[in-house]
PDB file of N, CA and C in Angstrom:
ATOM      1  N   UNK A   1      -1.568  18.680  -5.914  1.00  0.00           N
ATOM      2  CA  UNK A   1      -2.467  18.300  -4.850  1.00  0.00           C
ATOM      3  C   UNK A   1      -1.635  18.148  -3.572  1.00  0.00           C
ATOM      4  N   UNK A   2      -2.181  18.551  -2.196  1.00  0.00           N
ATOM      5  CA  UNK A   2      -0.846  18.666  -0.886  1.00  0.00           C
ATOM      6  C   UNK A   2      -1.308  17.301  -0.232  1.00  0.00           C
ATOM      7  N   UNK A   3      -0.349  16.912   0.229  1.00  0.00           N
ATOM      8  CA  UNK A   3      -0.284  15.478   0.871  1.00  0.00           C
ATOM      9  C   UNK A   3      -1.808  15.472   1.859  1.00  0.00           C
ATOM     10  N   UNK A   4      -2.533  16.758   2.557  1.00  0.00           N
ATOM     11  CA  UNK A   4      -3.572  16.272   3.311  1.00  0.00           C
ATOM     12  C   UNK A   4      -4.784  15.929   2.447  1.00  0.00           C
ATOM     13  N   UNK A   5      -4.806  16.578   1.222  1.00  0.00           N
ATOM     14  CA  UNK A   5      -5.834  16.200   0.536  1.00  0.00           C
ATOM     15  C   UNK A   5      -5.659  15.067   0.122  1.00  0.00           C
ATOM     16  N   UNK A   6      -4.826  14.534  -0.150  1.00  0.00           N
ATOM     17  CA  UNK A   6      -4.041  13.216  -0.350  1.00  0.00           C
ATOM     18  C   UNK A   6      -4.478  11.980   0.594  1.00  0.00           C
ATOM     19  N   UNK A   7      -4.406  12.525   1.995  1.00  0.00           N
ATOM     20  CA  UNK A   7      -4.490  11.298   3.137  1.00  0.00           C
ATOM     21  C   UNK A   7      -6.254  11.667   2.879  1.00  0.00           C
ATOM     22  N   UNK A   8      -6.530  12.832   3.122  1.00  0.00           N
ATOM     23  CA  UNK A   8      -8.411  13.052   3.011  1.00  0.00           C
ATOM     24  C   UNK A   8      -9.037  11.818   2.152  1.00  0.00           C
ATOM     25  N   UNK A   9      -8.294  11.623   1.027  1.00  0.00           N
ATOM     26  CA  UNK A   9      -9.031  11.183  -0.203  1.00  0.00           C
ATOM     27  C   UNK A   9      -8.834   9.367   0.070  1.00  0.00           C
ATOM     28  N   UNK A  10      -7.228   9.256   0.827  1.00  0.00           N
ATOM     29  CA  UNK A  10      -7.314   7.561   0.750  1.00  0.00           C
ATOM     30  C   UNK A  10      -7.568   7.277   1.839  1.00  0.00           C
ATOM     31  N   UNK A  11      -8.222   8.140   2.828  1.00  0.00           N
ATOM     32  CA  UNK A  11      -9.133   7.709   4.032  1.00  0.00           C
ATOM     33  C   UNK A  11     -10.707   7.184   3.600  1.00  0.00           C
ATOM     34  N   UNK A  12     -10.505   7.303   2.277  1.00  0.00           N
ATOM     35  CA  UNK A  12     -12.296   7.488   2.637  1.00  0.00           C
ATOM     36  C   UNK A  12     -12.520   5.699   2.013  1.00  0.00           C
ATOM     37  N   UNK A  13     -11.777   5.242   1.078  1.00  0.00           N
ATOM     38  CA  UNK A  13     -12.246   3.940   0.131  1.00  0.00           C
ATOM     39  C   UNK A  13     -12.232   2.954   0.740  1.00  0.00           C
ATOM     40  N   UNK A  14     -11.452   2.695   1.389  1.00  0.00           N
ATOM     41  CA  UNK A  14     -11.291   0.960   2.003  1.00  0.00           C
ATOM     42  C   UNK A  14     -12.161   1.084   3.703  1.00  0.00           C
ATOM     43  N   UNK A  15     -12.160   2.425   4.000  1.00  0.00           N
ATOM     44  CA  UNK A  15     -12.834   2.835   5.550  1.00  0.00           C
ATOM     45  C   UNK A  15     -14.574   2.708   5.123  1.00  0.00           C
ATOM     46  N   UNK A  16     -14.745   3.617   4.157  1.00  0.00           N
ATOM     47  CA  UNK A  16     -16.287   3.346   3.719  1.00  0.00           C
ATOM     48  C   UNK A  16     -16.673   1.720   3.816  1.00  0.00           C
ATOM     49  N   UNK A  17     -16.189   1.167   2.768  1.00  0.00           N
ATOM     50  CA  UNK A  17     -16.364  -0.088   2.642  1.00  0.00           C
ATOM     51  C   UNK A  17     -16.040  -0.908   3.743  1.00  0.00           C
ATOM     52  N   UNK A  18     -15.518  -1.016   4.576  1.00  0.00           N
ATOM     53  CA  UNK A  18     -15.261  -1.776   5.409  1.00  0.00           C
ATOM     54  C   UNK A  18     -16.483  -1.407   6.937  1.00  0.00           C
ATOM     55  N   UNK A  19     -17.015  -0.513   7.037  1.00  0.00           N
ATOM     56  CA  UNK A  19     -17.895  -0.136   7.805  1.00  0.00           C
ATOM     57  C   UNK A  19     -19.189  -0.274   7.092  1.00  0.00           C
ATOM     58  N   UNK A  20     -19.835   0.014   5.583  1.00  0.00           N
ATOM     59  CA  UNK A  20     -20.466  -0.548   5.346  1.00  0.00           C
ATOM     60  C   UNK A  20     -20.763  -2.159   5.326  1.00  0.00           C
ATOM     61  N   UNK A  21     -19.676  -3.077   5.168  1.00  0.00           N
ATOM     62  CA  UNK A  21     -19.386  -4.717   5.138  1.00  0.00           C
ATOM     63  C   UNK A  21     -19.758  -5.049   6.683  1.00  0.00           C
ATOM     64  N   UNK A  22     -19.304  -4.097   7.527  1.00  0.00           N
ATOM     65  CA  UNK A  22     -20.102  -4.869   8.933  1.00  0.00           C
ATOM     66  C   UNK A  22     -21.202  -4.881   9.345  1.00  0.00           C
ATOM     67  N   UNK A  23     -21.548  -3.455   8.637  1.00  0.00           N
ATOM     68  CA  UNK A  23     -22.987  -3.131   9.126  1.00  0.00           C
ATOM     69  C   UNK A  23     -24.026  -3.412   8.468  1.00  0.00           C
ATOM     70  N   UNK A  24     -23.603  -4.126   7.345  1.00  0.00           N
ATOM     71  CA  UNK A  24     -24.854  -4.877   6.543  1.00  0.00           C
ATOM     72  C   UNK A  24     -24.623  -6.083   5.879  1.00  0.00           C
ATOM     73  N   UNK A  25     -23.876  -6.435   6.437  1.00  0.00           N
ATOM     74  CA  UNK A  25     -23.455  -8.066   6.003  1.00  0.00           C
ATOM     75  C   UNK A  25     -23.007  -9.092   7.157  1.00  0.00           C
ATOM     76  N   UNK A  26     -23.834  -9.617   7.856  1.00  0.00           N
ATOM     77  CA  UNK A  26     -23.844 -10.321   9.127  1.00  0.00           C
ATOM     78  C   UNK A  26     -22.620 -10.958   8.568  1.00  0.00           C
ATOM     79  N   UNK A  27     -22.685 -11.826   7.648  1.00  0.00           N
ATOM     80  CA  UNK A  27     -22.157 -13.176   7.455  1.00  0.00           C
ATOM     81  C   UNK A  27     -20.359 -12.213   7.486  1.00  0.00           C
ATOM     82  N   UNK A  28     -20.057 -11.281   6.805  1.00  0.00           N
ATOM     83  CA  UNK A  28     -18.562 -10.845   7.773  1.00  0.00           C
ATOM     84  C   UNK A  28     -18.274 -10.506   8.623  1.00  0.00           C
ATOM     85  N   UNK A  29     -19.723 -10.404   9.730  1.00  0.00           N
ATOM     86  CA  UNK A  29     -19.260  -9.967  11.131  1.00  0.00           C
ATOM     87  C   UNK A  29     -18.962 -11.343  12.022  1.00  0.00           C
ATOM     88  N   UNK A  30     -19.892 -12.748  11.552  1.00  0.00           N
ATOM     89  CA  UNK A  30     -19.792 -13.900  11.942  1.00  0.00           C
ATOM     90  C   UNK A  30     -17.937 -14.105  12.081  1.00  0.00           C
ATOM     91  N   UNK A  31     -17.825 -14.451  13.676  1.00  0.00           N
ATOM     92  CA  UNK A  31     -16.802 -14.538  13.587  1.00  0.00           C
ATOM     93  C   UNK A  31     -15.319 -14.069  13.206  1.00  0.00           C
ATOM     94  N   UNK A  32     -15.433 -13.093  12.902  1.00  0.00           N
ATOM     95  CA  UNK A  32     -14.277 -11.809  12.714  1.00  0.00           C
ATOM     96  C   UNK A  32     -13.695 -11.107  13.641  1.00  0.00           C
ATOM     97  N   UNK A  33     -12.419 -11.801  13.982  1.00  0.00           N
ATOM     98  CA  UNK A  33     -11.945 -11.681  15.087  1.00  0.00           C
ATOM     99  C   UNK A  33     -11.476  -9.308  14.830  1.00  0.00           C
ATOM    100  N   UNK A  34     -11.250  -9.717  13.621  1.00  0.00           N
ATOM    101  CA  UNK A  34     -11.256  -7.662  12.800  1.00  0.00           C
ATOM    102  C   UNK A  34     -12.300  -6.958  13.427  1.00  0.00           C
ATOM    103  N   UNK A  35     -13.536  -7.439  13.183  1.00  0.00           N
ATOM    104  CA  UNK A  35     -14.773  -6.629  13.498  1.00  0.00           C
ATOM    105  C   UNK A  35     -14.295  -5.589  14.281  1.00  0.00           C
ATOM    106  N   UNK A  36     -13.866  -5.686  15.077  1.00  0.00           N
ATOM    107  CA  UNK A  36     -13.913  -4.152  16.223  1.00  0.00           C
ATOM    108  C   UNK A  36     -12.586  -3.347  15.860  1.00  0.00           C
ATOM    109  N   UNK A  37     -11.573  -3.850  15.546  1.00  0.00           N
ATOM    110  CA  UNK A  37     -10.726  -3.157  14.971  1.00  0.00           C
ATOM    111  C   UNK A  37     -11.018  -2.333  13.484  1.00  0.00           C
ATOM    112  N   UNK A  38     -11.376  -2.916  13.022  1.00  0.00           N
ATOM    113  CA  UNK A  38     -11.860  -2.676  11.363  1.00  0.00           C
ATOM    114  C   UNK A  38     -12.754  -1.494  11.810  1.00  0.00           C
ATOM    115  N   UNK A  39     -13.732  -1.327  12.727  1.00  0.00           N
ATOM    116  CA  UNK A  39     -14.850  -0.801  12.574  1.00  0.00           C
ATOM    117  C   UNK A  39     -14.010   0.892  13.484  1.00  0.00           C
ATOM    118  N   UNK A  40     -13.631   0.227  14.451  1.00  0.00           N
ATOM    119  CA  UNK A  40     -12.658   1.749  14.974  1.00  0.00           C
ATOM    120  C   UNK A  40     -11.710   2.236  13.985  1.00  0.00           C
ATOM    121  N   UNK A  41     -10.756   1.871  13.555  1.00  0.00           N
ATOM    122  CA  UNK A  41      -9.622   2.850  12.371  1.00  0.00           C
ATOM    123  C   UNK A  41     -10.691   3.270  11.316  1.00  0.00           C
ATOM    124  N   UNK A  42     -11.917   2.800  11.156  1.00  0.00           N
ATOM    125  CA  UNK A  42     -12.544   2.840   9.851  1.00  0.00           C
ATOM    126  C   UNK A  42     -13.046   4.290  10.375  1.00  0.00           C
ATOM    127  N   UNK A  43     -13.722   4.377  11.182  1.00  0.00           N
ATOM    128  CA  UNK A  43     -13.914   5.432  11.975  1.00  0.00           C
ATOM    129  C   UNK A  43     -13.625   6.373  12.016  1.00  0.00           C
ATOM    130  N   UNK A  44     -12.466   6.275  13.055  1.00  0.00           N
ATOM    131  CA  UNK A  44     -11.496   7.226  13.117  1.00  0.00           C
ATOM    132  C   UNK A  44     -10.572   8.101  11.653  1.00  0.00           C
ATOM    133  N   UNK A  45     -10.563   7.231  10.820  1.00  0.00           N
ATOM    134  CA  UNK A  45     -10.321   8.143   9.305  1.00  0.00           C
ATOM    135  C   UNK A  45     -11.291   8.583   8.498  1.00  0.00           C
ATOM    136  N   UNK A  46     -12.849   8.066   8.904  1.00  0.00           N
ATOM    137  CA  UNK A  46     -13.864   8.743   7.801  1.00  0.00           C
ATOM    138  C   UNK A  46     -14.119  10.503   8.820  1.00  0.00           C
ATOM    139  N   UNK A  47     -14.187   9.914   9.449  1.00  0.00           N
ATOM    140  CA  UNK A  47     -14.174  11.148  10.553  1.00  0.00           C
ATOM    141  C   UNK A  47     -13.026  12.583  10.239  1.00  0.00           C
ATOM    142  N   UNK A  48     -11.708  11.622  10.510  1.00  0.00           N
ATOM    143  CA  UNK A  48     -10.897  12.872  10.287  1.00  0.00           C
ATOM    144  C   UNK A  48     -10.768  13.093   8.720  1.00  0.00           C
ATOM    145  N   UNK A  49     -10.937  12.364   7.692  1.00  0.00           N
ATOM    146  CA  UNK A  49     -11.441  13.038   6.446  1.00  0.00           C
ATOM    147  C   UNK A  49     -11.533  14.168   6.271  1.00  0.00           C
ATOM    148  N   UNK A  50     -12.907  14.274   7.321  1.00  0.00           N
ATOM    149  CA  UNK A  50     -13.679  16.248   7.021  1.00  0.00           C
ATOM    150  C   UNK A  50     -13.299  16.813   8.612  1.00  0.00           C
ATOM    151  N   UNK A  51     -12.468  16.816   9.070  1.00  0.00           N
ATOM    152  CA  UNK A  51     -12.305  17.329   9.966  1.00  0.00           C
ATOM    153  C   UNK A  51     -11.667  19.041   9.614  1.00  0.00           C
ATOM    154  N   UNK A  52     -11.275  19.971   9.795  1.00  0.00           N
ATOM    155  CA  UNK A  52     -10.416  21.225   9.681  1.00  0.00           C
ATOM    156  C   UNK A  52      -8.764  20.371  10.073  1.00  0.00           C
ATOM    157  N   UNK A  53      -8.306  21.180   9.169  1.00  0.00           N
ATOM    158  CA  UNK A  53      -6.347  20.820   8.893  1.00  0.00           C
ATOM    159  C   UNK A  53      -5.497  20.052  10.094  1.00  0.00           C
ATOM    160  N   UNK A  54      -6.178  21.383  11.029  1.00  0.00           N
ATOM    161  CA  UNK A  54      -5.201  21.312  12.368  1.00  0.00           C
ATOM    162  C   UNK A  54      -5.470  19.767  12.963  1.00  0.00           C
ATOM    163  N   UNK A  55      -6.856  19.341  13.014  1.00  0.00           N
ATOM    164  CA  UNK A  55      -7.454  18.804  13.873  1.00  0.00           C
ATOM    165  C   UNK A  55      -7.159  17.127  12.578  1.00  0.00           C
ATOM    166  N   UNK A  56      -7.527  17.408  11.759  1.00  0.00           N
ATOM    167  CA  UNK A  56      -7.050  15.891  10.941  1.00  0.00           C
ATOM    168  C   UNK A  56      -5.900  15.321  10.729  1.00  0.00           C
ATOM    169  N   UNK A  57      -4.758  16.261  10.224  1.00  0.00           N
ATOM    170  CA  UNK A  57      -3.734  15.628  10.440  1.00  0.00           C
ATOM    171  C   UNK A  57      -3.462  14.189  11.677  1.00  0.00           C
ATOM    172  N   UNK A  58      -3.390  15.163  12.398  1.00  0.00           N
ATOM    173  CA  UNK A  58      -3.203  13.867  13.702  1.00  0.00           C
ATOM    174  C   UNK A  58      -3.939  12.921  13.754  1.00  0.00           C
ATOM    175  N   UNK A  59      -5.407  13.301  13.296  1.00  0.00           N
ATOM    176  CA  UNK A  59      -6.306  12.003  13.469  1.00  0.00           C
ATOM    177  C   UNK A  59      -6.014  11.243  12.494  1.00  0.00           C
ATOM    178  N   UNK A  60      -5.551  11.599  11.200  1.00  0.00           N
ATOM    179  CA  UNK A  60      -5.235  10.872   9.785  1.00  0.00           C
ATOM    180  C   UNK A  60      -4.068  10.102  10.316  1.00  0.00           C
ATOM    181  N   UNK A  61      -3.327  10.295  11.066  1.00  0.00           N
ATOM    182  CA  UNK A  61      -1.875  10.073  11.045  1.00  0.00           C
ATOM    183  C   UNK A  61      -2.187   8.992  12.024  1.00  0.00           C
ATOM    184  N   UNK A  62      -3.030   8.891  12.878  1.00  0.00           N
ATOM    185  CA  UNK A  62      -3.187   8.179  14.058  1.00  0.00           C
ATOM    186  C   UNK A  62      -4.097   6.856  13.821  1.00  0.00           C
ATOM    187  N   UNK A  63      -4.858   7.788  12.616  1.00  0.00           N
ATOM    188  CA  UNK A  63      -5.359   6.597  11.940  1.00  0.00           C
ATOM    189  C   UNK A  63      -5.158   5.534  11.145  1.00  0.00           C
ATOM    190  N   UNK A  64      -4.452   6.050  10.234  1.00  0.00           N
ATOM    191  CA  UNK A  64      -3.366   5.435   9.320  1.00  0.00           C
ATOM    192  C   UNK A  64      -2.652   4.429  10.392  1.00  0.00           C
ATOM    193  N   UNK A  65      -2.267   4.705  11.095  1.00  0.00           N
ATOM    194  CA  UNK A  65      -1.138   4.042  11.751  1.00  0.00           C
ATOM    195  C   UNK A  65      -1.802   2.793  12.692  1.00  0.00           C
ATOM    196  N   UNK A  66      -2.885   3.133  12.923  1.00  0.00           N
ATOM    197  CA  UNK A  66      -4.253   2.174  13.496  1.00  0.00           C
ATOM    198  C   UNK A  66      -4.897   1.256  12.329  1.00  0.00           C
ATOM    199  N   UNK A  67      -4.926   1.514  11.131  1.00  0.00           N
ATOM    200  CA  UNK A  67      -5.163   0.845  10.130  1.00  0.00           C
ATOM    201  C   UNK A  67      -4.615  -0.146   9.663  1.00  0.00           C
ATOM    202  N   UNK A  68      -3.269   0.920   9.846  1.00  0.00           N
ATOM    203  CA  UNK A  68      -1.801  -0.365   8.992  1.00  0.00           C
ATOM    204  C   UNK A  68      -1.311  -1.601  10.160  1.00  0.00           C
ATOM    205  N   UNK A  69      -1.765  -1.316  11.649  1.00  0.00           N
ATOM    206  CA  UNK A  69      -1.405  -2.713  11.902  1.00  0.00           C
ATOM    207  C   UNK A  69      -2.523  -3.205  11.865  1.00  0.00           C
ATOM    208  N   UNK A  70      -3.929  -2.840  11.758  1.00  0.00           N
ATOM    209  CA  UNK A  70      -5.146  -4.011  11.459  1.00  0.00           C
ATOM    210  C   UNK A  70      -4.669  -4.680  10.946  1.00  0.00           C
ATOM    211  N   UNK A  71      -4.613  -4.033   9.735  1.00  0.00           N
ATOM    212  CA  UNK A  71      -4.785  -4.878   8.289  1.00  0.00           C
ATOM    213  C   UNK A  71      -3.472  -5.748   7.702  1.00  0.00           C
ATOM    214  N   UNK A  72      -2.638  -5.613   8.223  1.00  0.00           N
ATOM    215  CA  UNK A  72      -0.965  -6.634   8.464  1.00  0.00           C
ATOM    216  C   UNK A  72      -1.263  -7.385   9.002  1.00  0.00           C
ATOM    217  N   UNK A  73      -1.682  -7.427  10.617  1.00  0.00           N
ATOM    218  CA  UNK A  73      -2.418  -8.690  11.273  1.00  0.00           C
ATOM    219  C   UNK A  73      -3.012  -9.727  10.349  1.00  0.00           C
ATOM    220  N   UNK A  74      -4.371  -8.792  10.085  1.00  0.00           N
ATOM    221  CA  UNK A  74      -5.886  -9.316   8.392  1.00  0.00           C
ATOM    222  C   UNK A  74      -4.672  -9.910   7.928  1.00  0.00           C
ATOM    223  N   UNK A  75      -3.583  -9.301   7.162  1.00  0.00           N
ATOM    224  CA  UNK A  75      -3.167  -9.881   6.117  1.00  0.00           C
ATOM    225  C   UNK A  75      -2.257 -11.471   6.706  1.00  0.00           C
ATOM    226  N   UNK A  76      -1.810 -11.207   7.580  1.00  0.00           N
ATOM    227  CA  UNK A  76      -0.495 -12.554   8.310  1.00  0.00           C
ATOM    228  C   UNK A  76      -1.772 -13.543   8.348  1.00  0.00           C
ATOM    229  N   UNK A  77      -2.681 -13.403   8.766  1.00  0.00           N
ATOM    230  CA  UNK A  77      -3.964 -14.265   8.906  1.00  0.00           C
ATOM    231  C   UNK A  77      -4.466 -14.961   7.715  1.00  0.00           C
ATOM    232  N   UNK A  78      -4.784 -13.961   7.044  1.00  0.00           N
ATOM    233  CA  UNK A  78      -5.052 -14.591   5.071  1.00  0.00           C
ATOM    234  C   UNK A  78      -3.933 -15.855   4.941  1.00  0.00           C
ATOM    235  N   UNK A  79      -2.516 -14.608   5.068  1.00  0.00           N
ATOM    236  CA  UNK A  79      -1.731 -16.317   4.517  1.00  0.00           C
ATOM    237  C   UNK A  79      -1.405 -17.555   5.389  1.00  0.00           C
ATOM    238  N   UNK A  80      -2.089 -17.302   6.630  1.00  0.00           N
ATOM    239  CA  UNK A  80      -1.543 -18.649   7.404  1.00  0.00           C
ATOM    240  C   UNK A  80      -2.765 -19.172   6.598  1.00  0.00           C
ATOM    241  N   UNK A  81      -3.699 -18.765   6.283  1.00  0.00           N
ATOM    242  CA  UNK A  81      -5.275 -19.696   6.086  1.00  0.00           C
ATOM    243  C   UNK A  81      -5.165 -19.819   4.465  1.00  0.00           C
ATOM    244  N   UNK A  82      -3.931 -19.753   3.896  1.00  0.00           N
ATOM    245  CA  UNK A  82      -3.749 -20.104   2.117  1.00  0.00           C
ATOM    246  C   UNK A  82      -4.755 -18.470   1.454  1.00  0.00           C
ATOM    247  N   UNK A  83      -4.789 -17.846   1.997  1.00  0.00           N
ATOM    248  CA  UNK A  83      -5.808 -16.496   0.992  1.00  0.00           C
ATOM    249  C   UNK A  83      -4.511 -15.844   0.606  1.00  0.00           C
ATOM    250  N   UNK A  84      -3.877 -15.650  -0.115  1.00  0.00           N
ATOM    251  CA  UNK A  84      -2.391 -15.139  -0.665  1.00  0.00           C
ATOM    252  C   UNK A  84      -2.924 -14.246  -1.626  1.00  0.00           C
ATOM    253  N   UNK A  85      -4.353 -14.322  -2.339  1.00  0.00           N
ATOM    254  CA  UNK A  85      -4.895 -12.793  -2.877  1.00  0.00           C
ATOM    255  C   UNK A  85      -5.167 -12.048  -2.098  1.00  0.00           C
ATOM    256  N   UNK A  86      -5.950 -12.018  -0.993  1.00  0.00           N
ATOM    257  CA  UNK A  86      -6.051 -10.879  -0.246  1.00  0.00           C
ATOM    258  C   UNK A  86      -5.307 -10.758   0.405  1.00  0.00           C
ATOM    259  N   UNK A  87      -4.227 -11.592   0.888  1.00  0.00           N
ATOM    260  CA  UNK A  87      -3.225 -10.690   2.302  1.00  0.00           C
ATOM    261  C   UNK A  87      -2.606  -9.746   1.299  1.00  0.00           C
ATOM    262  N   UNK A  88      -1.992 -10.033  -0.030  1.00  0.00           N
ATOM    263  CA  UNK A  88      -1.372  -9.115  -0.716  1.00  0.00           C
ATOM    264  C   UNK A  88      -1.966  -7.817  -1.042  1.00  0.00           C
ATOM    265  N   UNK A  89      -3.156  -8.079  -1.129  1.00  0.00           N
ATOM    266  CA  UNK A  89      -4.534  -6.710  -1.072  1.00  0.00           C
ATOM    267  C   UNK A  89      -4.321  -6.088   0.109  1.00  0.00           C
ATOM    268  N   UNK A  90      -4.365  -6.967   0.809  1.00  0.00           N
ATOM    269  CA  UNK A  90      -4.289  -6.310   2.277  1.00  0.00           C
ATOM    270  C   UNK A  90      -2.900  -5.869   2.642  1.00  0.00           C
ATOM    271  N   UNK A  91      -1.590  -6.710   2.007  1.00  0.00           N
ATOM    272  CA  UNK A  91      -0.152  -5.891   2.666  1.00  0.00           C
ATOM    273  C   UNK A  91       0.150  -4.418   1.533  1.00  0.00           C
ATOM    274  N   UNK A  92      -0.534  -4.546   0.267  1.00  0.00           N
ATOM    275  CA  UNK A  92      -0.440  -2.953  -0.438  1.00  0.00           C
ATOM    276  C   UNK A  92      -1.330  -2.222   0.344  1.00  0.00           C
ATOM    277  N   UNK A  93      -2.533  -2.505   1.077  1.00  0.00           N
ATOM    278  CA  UNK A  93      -3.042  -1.371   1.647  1.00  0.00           C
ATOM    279  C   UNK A  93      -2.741  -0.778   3.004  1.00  0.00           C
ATOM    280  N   UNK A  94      -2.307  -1.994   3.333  1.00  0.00           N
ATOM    281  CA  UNK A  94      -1.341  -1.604   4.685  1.00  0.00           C
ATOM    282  C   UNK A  94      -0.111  -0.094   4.558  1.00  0.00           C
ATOM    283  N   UNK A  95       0.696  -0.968   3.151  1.00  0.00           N
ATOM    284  CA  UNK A  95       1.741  -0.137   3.070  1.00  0.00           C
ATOM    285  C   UNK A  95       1.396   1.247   2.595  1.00  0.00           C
ATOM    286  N   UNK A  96       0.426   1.257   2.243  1.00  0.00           N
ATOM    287  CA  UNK A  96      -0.020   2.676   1.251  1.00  0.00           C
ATOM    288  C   UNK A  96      -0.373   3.719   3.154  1.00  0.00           C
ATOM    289  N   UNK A  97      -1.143   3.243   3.862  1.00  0.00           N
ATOM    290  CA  UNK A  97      -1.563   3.719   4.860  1.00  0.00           C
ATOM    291  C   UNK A  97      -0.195   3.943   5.644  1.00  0.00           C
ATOM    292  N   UNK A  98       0.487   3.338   5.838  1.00  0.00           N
ATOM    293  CA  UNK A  98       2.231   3.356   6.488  1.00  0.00           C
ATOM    294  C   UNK A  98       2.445   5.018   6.189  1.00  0.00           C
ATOM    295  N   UNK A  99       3.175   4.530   4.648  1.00  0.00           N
ATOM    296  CA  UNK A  99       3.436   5.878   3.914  1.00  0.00           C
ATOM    297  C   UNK A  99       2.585   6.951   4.023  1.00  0.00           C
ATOM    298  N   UNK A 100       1.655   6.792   3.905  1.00  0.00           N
ATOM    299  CA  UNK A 100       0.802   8.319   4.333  1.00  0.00           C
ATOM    300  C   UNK A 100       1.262   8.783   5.758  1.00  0.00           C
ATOM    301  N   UNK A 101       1.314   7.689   6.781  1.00  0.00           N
ATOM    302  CA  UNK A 101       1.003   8.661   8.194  1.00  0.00           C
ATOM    303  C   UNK A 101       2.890   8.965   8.291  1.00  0.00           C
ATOM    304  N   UNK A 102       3.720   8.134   7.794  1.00  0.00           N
ATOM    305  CA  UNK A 102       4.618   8.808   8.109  1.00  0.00           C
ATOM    306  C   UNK A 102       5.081   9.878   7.063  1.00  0.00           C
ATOM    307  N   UNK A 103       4.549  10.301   6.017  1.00  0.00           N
ATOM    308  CA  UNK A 103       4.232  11.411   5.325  1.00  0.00           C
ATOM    309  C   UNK A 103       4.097  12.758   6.181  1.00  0.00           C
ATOM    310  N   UNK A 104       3.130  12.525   6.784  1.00  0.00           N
ATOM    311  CA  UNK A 104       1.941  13.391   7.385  1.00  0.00           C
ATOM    312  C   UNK A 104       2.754  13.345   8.849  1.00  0.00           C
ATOM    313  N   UNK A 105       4.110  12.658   9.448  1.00  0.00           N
ATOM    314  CA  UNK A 105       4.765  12.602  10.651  1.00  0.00           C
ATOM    315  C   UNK A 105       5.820  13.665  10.103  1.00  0.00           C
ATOM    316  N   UNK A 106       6.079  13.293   8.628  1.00  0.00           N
ATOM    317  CA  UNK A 106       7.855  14.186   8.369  1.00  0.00           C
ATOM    318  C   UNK A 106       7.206  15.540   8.284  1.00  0.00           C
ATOM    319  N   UNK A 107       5.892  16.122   7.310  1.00  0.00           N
ATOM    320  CA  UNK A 107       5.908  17.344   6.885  1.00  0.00           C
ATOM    321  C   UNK A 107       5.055  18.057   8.441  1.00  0.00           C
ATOM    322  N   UNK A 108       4.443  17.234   9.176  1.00  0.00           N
ATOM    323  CA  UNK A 108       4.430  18.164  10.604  1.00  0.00           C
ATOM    324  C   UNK A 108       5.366  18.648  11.144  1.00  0.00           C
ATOM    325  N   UNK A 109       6.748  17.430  11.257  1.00  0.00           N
ATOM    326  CA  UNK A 109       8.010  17.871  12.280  1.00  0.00           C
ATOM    327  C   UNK A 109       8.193  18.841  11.176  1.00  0.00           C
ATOM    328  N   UNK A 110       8.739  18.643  10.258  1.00  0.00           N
ATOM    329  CA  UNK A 110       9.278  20.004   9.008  1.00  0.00           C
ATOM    330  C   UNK A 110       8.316  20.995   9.366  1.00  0.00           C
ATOM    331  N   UNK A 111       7.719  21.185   9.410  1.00  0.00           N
ATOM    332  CA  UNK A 111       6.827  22.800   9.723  1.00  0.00           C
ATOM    333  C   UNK A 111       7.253  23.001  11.377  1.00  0.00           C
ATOM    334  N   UNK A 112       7.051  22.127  12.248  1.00  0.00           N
ATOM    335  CA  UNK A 112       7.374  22.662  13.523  1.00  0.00           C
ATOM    336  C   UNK A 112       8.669  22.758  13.457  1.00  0.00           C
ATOM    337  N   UNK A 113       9.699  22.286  12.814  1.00  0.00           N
ATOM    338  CA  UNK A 113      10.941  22.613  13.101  1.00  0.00           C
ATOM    339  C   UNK A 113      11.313  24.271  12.165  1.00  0.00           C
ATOM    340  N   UNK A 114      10.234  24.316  11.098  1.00  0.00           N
ATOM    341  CA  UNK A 114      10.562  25.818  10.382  1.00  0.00           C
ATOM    342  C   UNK A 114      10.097  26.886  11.201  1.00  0.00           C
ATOM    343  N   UNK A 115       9.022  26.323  12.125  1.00  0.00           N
ATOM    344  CA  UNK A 115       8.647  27.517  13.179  1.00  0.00           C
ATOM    345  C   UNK A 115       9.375  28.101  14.449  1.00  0.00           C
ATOM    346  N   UNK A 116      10.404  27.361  15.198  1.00  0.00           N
ATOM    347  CA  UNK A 116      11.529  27.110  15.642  1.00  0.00           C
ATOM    348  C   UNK A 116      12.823  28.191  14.981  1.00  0.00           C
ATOM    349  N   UNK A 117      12.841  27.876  13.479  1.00  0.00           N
ATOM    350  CA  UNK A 117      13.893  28.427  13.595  1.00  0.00           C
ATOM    351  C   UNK A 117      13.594  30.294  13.273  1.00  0.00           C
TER     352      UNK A 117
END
């Protein structure tokens, strides 16, 4: 399986859900300082999901990278407030999103640098 189908596929689980959770569950929009962040990266990766190659990469990569400091923030927040299950939910999903976009940073430069030579 190639790393974009890869970012395609872990764009879609925690972005779905997290845009469904705002948009139909008042009581997590009450006060969620996330809300607008959550709801843009969520966005921006269900989107580039189905986008064509050229055009997702970057948005995956841009997204990812828009995700992973949400949700580090989300997570530093959990543990000042004692939630030490979810920031850890939240610092593996952080890191999983990290690794993808700089995935998706090395095998771009590697292709532009094979076109180069």
């Amino acid at each position: 399986m190639s790393l974009i189908v890869i970012a395609r596929i872990a764009a879609i689980p925690v972005s779905v859900w997290l845009i469904a959770a705002l948009t139909f569950n008042a009581e997590y929009r009450t006060d969620n300082i996330f809300a607008v962040p959550d709801f843009a990266f969520s966005l921006v990766l269900v989107v580039a999901a189905f986008l064509p190659r050229r055009i997702a990469e970057p948005a995956l990569t841009a997204g990812f990278f828009f995700g992973s400091g949400v949700i580090t923030i989300a997570a530093l927040e959990r543990l000042d407030h004692g939630q030490s299950g979810q920031a850890v939910l939240n610092l593996v999903i952080a890191a999983v999103y990290s690794a993808l976009a700089l995935l998706l940073v090395t095998a771009r430069s590697g292709r532009a640098t094979s076109r180069l030579a």
